[in-house]
Every structure is written in structure tokens, then in C-alpha cells.
N, C-alpha and C. Protein backbone atom coordinates (compact mmCIF):
# COMPACT_ATOMS: atom_id res chain seq x y z
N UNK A 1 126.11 55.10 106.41
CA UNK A 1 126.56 54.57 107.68
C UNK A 1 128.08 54.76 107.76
N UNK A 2 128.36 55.35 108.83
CA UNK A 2 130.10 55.52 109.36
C UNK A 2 130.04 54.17 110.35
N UNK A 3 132.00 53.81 110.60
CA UNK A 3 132.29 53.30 111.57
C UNK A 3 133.65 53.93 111.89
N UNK A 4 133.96 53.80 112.99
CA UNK A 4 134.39 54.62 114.60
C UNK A 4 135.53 53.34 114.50
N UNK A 5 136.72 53.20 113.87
CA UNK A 5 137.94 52.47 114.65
C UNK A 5 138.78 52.52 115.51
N UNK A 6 139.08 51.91 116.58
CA UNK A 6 139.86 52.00 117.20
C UNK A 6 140.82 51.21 117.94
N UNK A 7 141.84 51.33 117.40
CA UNK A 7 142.92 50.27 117.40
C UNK A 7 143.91 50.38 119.05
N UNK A 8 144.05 49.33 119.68
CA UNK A 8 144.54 49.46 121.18
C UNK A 8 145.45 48.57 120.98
N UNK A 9 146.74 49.23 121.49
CA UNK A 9 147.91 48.27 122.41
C UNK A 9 147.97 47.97 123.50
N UNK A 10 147.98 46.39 124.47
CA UNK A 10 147.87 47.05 126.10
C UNK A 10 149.62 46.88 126.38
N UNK A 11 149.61 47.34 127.18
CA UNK A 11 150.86 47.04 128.14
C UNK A 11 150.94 45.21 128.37
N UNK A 12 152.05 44.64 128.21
CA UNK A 12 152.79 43.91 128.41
C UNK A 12 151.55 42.98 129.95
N UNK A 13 150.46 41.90 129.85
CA UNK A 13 150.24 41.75 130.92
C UNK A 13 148.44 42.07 130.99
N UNK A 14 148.47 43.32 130.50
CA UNK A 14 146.92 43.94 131.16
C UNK A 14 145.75 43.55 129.45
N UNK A 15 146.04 42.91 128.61
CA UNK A 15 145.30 42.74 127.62
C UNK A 15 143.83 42.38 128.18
N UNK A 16 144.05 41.34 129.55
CA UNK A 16 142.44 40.70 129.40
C UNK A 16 141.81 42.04 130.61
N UNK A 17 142.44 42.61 130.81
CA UNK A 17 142.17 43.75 132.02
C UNK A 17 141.44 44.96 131.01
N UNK A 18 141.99 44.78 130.00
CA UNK A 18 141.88 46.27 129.21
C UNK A 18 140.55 45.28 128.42
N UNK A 19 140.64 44.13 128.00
CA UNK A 19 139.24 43.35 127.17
C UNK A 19 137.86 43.17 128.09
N UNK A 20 138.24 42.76 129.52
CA UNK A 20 137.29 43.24 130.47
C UNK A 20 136.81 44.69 130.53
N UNK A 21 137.43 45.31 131.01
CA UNK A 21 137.11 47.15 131.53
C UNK A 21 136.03 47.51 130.32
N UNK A 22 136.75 47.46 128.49
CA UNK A 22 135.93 47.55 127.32
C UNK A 22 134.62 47.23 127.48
N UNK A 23 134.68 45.86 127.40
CA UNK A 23 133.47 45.26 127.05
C UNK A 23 132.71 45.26 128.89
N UNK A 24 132.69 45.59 129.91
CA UNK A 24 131.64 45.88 130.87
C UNK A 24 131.71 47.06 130.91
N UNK A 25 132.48 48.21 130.50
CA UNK A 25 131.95 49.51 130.79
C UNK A 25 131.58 50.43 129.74
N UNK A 26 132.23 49.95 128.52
CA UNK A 26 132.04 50.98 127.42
C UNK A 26 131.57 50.44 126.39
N UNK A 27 131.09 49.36 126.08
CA UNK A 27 129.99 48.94 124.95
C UNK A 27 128.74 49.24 125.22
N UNK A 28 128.36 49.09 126.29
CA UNK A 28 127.00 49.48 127.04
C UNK A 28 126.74 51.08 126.76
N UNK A 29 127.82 51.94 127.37
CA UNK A 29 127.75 53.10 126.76
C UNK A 29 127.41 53.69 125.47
N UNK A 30 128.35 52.68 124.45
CA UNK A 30 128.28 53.08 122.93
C UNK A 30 127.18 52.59 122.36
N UNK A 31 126.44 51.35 122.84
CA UNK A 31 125.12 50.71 122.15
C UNK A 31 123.97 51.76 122.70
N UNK A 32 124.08 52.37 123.66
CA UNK A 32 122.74 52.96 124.09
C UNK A 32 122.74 54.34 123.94
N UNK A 33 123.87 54.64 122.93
CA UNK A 33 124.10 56.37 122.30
C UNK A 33 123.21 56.44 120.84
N UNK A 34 122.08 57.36 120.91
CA UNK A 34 121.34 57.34 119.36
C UNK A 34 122.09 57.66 118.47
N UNK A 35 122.04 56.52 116.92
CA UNK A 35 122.66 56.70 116.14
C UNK A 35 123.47 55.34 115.94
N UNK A 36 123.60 54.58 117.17
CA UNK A 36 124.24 53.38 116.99
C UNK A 36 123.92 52.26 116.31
N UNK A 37 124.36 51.63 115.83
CA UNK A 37 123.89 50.55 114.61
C UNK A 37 124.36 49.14 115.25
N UNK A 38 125.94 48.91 116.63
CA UNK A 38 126.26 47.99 116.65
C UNK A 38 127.98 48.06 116.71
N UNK A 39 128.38 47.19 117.67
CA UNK A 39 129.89 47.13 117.87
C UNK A 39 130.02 46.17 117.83
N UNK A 40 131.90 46.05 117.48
CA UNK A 40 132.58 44.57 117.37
C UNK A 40 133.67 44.84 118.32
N UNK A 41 134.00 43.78 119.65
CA UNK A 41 135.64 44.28 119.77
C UNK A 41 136.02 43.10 119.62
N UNK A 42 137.57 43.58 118.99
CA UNK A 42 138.29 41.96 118.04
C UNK A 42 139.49 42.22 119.26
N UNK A 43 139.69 41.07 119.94
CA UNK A 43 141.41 40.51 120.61
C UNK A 43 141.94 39.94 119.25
N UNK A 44 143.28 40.82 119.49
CA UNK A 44 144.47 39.89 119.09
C UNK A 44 145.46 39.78 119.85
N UNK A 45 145.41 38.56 120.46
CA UNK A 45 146.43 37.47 121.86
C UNK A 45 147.87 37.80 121.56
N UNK A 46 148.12 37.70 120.13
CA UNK A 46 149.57 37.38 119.47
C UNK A 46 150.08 38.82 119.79
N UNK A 47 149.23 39.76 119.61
CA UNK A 47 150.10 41.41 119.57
C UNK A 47 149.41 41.95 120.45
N UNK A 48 149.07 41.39 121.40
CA UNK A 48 148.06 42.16 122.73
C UNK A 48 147.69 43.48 122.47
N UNK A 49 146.82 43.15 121.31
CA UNK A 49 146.36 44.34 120.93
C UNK A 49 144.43 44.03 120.76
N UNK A 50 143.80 45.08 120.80
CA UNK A 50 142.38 45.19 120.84
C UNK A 50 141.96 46.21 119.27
N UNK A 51 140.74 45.37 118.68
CA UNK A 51 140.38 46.38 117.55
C UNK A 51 139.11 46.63 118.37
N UNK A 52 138.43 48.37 118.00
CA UNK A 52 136.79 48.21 118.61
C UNK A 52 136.39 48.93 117.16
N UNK A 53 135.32 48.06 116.37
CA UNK A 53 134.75 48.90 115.65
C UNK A 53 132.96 49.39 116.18
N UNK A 54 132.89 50.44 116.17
CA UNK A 54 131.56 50.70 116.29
C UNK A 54 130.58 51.10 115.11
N UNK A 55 129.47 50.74 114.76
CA UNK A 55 128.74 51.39 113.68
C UNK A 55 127.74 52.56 114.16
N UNK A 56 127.77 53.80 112.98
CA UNK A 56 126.96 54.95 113.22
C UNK A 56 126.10 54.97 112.03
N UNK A 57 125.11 55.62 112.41
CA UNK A 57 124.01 56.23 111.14
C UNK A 57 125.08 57.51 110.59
N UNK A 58 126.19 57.91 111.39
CA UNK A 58 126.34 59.18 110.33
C UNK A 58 127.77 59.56 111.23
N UNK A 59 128.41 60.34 110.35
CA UNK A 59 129.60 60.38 110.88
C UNK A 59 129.92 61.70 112.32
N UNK A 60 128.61 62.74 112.28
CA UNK A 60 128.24 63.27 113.51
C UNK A 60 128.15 62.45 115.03
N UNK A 61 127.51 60.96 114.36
CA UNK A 61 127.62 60.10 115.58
C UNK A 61 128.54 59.41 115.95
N UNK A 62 129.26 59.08 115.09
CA UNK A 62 130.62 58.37 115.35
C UNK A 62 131.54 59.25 115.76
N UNK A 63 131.79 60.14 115.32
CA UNK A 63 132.59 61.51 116.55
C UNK A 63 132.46 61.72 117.54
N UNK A 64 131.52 61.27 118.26
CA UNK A 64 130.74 61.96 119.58
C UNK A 64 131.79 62.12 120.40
N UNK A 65 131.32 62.87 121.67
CA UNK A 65 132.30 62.99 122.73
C UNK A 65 133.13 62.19 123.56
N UNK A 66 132.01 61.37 123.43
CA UNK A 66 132.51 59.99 124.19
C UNK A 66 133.51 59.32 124.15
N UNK A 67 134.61 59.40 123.02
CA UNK A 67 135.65 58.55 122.87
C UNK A 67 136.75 59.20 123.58
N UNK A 68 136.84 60.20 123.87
CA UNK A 68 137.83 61.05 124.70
C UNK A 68 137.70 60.46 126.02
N UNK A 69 136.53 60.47 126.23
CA UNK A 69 136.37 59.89 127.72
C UNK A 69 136.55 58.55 128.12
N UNK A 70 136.27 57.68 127.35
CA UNK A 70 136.27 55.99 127.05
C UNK A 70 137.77 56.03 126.93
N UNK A 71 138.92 56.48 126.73
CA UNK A 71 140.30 56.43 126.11
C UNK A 71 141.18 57.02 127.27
N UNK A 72 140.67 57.85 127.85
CA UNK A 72 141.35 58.32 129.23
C UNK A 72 140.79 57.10 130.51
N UNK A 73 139.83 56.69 130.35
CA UNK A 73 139.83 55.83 131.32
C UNK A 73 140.47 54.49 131.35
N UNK A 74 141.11 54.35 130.10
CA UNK A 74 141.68 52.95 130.33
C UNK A 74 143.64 53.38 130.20
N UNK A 75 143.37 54.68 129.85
CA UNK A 75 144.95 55.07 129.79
C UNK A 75 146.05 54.38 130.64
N UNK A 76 145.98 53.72 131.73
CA UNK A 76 146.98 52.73 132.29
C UNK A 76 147.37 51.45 131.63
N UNK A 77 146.12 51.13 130.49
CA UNK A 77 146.39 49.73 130.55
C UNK A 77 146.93 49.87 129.10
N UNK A 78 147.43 50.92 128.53
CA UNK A 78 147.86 51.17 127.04
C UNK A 78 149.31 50.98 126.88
N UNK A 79 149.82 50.70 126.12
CA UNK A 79 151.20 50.78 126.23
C UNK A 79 151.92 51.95 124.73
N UNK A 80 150.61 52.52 123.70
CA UNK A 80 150.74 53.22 123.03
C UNK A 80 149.37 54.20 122.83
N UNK A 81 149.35 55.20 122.70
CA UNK A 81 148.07 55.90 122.24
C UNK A 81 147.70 55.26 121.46
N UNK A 82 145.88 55.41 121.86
CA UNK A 82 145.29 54.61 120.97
C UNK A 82 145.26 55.55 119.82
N UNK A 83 144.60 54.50 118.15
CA UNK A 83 144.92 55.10 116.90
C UNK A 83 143.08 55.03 117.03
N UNK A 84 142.71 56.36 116.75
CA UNK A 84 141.16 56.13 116.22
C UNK A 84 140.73 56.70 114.76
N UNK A 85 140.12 56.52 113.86
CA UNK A 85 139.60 56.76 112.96
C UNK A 85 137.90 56.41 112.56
N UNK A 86 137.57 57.62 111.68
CA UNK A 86 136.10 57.34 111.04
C UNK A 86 136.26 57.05 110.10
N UNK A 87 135.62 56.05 109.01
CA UNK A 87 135.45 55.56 107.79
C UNK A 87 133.62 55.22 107.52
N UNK A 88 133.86 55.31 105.97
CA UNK A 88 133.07 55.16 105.53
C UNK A 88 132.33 53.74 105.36
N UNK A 89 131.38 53.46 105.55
CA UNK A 89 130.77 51.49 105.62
C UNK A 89 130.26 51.58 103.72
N UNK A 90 130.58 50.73 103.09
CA UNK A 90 130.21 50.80 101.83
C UNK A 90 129.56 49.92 101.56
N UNK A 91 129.62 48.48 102.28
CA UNK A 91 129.06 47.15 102.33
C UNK A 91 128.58 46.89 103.82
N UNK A 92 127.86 46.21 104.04
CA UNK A 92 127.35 45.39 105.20
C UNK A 92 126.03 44.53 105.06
N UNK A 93 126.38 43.57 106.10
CA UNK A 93 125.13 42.22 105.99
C UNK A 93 124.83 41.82 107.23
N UNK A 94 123.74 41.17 107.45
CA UNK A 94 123.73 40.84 108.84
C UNK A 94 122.79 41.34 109.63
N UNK A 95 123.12 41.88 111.58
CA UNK A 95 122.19 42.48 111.90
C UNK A 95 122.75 43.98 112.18
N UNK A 96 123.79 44.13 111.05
CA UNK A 96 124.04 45.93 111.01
C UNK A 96 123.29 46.32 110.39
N UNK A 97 122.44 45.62 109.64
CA UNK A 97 121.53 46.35 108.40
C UNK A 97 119.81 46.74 109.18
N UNK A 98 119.80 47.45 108.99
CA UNK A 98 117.79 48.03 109.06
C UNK A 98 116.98 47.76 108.09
């Protein structure tokens, strides 16, 4: 299992704009792409910043196209390019597991 990080700054103001837009337009997207295991998005208030982790069966799926597109659409409400990365899941519990 891979996971898909992606670390967001918003602009000064638009944090709950950019935590809205996420979570009604693009979790829906990422949960109903085969291969998905499950997303987290973490606010942090203090550094108006957003974590999204997503889980994949494989790191083909966690690449997908989709993040290019998910990342240009919120491009106003950023105040830095977002940082994305794939990693490896070595542990997990819960309902990420099958």
C-alpha cells in the first residue's frame, strides 16, 4: 500500500474556503478512483495550512492524473505550491486495512 501526501498553504484568509472546496469536491473524486483504500484531510488553524493524505493499493494509483487537476483548481486559494509526495505505508490499523 502507497500514500499520496499533500501538503497545502492557503493564502492569508481562504483556509476554510480551500477546507470546504477539498473536502466537497475532491475527496469524492479520490474515494471513488479504483485502487483507493481511504483519505485523511488534517487542518492546521495555527499555520493555515491543510495535510491530504490519501491511501493506494499501489503506487501506479497514487500517481494518477488526477492530482494535477485537483491542484489547479484550487490554485487561488494557495499562497505556496503545493508539496506532493508518494510514500511507502509500512504500518496501518483500522478501516485502511482489508
Amino acid at each position: 500500500m502507497d500514500a499520496r501526501m499533500v501538503t497545502l498553504t492557503a493564502t492569508p484568509g481562504h483556509l476554510d474556503a480551500l477546507t470546504g472546496f477539498w473536502d466537497d469536491s475532491i475527496v469524492t473524486q479520490l474515494t471513488d478512483q479504483a485502487g483507493n483504500r481511504g483519505f485523511i484531510l488534517l487542518k492546521d488553524v495555527a499555520n493555515d495550512g491543510l495535510t491530504a493524505v490519501s491511501l493506494w493499493d499501489s503506487d501506479a494509483d497514487a500517481t494518477g492524473p488526477t492530482l494535477r487537476s485537483h491542484l489547479a483548481s484550487i490554485v487561488e486559494h494557495l499562497a505556496a505550491p503545493a508539496n506532493a509526495t508518494v510514500v511507502q505505508v509500512v504500518a496501518a490499523a483500522g478501516a485502511f486495512i482489508r
